[in-house]
N, C-alpha and C. Protein backbone atom coordinates (compact mmCIF):
# COMPACT_ATOMS: atom_id res chain seq x y z
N UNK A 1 -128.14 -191.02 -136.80
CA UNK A 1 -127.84 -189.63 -136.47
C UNK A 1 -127.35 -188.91 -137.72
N UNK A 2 -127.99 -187.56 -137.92
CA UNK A 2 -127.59 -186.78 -138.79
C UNK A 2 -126.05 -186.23 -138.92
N UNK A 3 -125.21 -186.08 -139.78
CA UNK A 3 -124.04 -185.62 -140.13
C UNK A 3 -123.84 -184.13 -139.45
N UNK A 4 -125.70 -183.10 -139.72
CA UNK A 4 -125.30 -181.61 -138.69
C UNK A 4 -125.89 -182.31 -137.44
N UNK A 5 -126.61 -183.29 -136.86
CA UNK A 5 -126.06 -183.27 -135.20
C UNK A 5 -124.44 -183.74 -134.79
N UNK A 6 -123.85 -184.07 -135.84
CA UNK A 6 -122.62 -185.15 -135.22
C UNK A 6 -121.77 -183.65 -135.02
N UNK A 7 -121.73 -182.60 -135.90
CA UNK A 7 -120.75 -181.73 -136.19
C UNK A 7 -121.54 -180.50 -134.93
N UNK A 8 -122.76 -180.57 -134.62
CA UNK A 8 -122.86 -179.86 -133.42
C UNK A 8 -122.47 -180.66 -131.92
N UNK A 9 -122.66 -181.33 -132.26
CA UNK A 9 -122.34 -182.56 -130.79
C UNK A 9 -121.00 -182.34 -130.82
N UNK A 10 -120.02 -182.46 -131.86
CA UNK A 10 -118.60 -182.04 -131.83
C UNK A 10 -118.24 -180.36 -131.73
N UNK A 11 -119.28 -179.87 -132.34
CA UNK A 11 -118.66 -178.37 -131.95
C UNK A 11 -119.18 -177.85 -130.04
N UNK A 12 -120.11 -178.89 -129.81
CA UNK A 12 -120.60 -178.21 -128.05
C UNK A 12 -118.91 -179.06 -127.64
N UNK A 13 -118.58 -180.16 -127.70
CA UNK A 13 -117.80 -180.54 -127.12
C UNK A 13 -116.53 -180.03 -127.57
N UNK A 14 -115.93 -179.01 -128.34
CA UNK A 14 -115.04 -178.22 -128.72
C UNK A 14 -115.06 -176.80 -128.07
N UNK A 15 -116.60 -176.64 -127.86
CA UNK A 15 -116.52 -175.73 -126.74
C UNK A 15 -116.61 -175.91 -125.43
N UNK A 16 -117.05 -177.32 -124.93
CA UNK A 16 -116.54 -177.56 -123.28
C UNK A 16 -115.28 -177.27 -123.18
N UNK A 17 -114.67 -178.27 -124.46
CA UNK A 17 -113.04 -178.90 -124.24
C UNK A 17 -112.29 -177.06 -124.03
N UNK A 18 -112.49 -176.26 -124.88
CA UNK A 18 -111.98 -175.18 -125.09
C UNK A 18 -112.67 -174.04 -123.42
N UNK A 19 -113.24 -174.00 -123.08
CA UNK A 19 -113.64 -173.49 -121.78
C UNK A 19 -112.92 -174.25 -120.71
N UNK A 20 -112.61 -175.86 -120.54
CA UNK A 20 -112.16 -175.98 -119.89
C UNK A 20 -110.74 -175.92 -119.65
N UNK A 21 -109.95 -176.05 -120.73
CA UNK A 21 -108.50 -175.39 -121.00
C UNK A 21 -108.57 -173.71 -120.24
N UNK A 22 -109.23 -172.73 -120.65
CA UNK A 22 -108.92 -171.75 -120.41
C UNK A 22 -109.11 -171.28 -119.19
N UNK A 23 -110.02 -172.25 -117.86
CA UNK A 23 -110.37 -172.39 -116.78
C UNK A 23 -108.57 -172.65 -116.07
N UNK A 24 -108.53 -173.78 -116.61
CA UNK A 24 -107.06 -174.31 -116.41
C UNK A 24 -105.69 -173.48 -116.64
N UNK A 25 -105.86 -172.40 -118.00
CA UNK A 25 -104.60 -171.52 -118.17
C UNK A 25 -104.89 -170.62 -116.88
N UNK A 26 -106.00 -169.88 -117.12
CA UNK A 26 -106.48 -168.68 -116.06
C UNK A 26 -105.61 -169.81 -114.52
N UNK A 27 -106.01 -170.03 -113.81
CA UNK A 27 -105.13 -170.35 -112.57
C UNK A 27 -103.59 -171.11 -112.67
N UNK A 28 -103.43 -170.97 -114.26
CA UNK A 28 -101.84 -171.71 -113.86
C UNK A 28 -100.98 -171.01 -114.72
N UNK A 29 -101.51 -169.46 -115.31
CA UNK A 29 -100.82 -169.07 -116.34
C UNK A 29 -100.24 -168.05 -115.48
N UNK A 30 -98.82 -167.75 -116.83
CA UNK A 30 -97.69 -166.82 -116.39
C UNK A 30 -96.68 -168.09 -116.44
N UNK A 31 -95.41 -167.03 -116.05
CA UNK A 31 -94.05 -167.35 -116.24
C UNK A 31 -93.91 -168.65 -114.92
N UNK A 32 -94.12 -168.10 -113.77
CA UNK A 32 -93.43 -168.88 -112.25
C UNK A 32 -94.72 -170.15 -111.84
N UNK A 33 -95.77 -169.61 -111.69
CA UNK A 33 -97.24 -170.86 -111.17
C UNK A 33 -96.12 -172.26 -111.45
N UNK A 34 -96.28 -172.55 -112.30
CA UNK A 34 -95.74 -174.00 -112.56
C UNK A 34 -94.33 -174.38 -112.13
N UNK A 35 -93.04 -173.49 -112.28
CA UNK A 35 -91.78 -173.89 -111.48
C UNK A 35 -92.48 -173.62 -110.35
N UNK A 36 -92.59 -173.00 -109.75
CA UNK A 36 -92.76 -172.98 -108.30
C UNK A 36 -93.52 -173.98 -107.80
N UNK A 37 -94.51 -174.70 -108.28
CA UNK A 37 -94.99 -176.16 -107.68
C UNK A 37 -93.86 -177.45 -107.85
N UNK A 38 -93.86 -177.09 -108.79
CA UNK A 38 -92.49 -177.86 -109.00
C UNK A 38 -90.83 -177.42 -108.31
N UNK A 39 -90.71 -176.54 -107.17
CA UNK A 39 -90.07 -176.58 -106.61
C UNK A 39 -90.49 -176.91 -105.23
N UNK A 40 -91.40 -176.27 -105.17
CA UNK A 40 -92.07 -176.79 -103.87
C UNK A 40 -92.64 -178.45 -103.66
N UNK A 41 -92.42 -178.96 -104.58
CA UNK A 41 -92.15 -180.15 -104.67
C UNK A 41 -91.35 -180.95 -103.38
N UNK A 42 -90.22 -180.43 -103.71
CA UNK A 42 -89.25 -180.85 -102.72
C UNK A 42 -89.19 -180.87 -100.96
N UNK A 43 -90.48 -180.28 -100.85
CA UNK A 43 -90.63 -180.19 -99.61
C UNK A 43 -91.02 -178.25 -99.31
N UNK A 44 -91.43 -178.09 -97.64
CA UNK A 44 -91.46 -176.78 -97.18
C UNK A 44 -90.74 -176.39 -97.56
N UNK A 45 -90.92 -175.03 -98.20
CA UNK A 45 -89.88 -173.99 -97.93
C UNK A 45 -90.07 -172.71 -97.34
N UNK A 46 -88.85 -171.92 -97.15
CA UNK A 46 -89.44 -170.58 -96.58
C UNK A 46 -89.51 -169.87 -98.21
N UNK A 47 -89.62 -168.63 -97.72
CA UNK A 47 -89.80 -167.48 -99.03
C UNK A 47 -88.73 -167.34 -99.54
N UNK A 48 -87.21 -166.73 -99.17
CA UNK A 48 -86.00 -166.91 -99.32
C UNK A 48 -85.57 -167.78 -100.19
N UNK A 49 -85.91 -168.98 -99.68
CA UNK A 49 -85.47 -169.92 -100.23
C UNK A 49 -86.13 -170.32 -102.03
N UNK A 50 -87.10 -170.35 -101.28
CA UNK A 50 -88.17 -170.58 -102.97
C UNK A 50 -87.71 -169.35 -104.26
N UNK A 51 -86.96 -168.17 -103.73
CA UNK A 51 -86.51 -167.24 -104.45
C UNK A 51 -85.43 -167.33 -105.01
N UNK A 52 -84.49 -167.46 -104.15
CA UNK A 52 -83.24 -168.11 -104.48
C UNK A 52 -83.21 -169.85 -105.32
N UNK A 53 -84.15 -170.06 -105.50
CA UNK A 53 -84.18 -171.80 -106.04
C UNK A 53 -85.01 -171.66 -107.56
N UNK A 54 -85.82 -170.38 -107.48
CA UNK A 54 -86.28 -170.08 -109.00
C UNK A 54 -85.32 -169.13 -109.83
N UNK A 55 -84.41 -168.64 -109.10
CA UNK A 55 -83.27 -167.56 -109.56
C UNK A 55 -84.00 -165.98 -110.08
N UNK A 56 -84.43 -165.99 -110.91
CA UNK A 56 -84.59 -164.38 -111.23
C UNK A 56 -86.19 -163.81 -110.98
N UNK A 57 -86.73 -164.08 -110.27
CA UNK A 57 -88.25 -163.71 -109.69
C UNK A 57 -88.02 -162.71 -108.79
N UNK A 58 -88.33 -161.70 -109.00
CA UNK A 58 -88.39 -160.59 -107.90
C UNK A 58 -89.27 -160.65 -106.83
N UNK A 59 -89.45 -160.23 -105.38
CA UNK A 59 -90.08 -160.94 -104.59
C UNK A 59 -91.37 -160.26 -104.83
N UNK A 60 -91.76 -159.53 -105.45
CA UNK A 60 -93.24 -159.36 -105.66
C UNK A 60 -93.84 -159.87 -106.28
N UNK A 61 -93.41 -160.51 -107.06
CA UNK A 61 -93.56 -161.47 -107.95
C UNK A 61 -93.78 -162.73 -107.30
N UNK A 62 -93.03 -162.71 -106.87
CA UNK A 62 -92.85 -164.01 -106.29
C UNK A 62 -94.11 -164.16 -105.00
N UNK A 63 -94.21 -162.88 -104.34
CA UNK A 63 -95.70 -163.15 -103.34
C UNK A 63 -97.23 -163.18 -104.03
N UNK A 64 -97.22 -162.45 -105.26
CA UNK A 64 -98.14 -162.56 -106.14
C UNK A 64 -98.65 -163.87 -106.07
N UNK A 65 -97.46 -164.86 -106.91
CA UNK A 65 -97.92 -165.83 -107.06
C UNK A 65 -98.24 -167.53 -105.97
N UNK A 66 -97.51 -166.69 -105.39
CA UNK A 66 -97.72 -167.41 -103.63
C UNK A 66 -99.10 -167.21 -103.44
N UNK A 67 -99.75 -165.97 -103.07
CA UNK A 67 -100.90 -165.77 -103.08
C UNK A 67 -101.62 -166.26 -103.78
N UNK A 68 -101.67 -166.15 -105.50
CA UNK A 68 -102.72 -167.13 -106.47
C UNK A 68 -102.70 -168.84 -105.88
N UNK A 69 -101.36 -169.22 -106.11
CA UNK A 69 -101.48 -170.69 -105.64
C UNK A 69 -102.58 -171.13 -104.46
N UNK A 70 -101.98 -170.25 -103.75
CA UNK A 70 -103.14 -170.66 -102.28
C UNK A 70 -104.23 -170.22 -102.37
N UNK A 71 -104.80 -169.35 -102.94
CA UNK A 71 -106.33 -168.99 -102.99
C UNK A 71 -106.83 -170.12 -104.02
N UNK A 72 -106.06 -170.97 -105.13
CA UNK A 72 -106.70 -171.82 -105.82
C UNK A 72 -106.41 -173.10 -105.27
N UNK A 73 -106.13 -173.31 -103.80
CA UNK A 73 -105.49 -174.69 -103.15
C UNK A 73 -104.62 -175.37 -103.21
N UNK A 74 -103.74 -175.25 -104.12
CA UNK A 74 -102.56 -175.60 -104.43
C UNK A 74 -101.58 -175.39 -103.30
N UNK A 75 -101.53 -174.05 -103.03
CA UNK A 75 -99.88 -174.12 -101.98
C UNK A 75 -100.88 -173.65 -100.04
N UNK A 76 -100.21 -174.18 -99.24
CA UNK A 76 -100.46 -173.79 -98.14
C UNK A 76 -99.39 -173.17 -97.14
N UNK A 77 -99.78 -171.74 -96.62
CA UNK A 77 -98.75 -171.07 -96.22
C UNK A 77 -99.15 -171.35 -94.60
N UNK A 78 -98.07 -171.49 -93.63
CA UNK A 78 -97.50 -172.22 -92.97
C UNK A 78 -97.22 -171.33 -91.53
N UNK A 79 -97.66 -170.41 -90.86
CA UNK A 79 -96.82 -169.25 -89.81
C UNK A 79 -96.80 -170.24 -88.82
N UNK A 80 -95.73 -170.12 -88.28
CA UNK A 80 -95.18 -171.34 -87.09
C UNK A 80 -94.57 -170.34 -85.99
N UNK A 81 -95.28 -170.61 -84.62
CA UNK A 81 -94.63 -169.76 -83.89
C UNK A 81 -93.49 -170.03 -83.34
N UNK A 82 -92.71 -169.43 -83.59
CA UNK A 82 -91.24 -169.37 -83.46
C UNK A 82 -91.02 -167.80 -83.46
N UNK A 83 -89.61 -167.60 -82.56
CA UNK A 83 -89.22 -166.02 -82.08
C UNK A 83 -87.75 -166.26 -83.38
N UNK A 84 -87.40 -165.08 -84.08
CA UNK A 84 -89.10 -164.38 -84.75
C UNK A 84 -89.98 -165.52 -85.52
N UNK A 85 -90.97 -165.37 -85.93
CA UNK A 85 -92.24 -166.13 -86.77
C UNK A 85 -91.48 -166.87 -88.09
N UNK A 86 -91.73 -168.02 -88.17
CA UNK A 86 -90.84 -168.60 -89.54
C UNK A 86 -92.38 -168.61 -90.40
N UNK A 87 -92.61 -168.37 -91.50
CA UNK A 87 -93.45 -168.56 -92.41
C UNK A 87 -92.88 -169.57 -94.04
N UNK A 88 -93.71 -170.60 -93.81
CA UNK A 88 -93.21 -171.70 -94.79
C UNK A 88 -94.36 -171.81 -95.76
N UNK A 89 -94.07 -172.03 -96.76
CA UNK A 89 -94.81 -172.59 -97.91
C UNK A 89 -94.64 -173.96 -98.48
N UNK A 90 -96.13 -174.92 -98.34
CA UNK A 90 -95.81 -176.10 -99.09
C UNK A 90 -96.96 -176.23 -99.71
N UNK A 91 -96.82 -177.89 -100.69
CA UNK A 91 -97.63 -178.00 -101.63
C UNK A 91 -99.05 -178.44 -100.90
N UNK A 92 -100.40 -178.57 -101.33
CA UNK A 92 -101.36 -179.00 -100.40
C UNK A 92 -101.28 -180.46 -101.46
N UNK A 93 -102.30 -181.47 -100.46
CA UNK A 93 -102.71 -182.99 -101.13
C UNK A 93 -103.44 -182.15 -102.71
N UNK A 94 -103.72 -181.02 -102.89
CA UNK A 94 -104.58 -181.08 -104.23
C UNK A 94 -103.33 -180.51 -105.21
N UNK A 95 -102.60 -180.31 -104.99
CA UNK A 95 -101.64 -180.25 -105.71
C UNK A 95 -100.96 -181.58 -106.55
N UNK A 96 -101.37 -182.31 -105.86
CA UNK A 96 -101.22 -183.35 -106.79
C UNK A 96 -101.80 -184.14 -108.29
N UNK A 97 -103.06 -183.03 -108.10
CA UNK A 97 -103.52 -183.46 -109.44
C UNK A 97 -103.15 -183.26 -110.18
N UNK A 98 -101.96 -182.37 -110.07
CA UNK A 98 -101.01 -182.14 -111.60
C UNK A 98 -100.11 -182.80 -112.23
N UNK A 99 -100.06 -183.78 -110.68
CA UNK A 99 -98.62 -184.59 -111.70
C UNK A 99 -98.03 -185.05 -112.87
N UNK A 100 -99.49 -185.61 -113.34
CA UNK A 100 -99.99 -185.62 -114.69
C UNK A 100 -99.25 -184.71 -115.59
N UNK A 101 -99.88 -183.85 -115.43
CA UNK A 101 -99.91 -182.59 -116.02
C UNK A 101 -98.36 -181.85 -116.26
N UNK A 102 -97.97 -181.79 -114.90
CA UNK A 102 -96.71 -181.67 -115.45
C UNK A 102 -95.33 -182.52 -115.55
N UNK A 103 -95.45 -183.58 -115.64
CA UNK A 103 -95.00 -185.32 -116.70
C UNK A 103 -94.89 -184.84 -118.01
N UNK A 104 -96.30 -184.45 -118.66
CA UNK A 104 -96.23 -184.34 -119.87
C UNK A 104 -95.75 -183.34 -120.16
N UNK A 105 -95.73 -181.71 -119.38
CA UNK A 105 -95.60 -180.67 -120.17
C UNK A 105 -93.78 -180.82 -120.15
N UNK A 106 -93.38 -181.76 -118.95
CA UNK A 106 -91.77 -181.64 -119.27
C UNK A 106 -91.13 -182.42 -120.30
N UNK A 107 -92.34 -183.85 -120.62
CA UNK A 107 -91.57 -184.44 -121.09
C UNK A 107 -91.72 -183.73 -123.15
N UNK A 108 -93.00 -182.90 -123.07
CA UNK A 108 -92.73 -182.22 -124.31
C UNK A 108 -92.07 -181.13 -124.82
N UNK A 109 -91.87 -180.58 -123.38
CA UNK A 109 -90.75 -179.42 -123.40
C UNK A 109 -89.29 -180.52 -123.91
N UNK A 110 -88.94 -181.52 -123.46
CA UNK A 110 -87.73 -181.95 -123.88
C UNK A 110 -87.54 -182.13 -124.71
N UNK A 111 -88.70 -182.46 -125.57
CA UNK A 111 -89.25 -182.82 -126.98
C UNK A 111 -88.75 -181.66 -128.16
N UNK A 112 -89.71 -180.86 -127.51
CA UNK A 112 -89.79 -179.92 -128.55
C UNK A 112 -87.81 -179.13 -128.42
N UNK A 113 -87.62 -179.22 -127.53
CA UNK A 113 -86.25 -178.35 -127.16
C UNK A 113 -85.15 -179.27 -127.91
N UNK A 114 -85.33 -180.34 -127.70
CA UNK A 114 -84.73 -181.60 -129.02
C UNK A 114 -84.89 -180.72 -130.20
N UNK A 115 -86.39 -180.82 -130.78
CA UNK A 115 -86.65 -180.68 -132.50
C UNK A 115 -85.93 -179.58 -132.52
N UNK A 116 -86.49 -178.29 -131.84
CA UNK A 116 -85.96 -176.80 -132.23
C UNK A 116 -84.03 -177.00 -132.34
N UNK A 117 -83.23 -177.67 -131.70
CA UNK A 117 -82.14 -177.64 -131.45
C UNK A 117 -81.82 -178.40 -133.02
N UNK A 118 -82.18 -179.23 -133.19
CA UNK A 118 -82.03 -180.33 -134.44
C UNK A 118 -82.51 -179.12 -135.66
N UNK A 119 -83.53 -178.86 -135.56
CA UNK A 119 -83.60 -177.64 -136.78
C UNK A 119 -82.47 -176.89 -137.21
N UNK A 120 -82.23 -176.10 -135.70
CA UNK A 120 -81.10 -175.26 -135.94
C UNK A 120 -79.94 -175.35 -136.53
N UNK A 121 -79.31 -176.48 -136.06
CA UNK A 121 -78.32 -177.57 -136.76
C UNK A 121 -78.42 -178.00 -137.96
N UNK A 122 -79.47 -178.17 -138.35
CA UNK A 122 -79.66 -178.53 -139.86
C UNK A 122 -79.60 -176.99 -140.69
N UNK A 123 -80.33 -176.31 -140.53
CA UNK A 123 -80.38 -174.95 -140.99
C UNK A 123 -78.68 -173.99 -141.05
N UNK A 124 -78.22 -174.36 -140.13
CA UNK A 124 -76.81 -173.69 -139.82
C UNK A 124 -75.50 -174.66 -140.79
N UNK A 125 -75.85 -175.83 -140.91
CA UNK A 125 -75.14 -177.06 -142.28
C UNK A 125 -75.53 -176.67 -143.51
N UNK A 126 -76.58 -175.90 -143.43
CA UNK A 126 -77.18 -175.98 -145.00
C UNK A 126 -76.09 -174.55 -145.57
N UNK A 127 -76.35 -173.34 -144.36
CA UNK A 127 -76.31 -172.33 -145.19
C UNK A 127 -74.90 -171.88 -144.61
């Protein structure tokens, strides 16, 4: 094999790899998508609650992204008849394909929140 097929064979697969990342930001990007699976973790919740447990999300915000989750399968909303109507939100079985996913992004958030802290410290000794 030629050296320009190896570097096109690597650039198509730099552009799958790169399409499929941005498939992946597009339904999980923004501030809340990701705490909020990760609170909903813990089991049903109502709306209230999921608001009060992310702290500063305003509730439009907060139905926004209720709404994205469930149109991409992730969260399933819940109306239970009860006087008045309780409406719950939980995670669906496809929500689990993230676990993965977010394992790593916490355990590099701890990472990186380490280095940046250790920088600072060094930088603040020096000068």
């Amino acid at each position: 094999m030629e050296l320009k097929d190896k570097i096109a064979h690597s650039h198509e697969e730099c552009t799958a790899s790169a399409a499929a990342v941005r498939d992946a930001l597009y339904v999980l990007s923004g501030k809340w998508k990701l705490p909020l699976i990760i609170t909903l973790s813990a089991g049903p919740m109502r709306f209230k609650d999921i608001q009060r447990s992310l702290g500063d999300i305003t509730p439009k915000i907060l139905s926004k992204e209720l709404q994205d989750l469930e149109l991409n399968e992730f969260v399933l909303r819940k109306v239970l008849p009860t006087k008045p109507v309780t409406i719950t939100y939980e995670l669906t079985p496809y929500s689990g394909s993230l676990d993965k996913v977010l394992d790593e992004l916490k355990n590099w958030g701890l990472q990186h929140r380490k280095k940046i802290k250790a920088s600072i410290r060094r930088a603040s000794a020096q000068g």
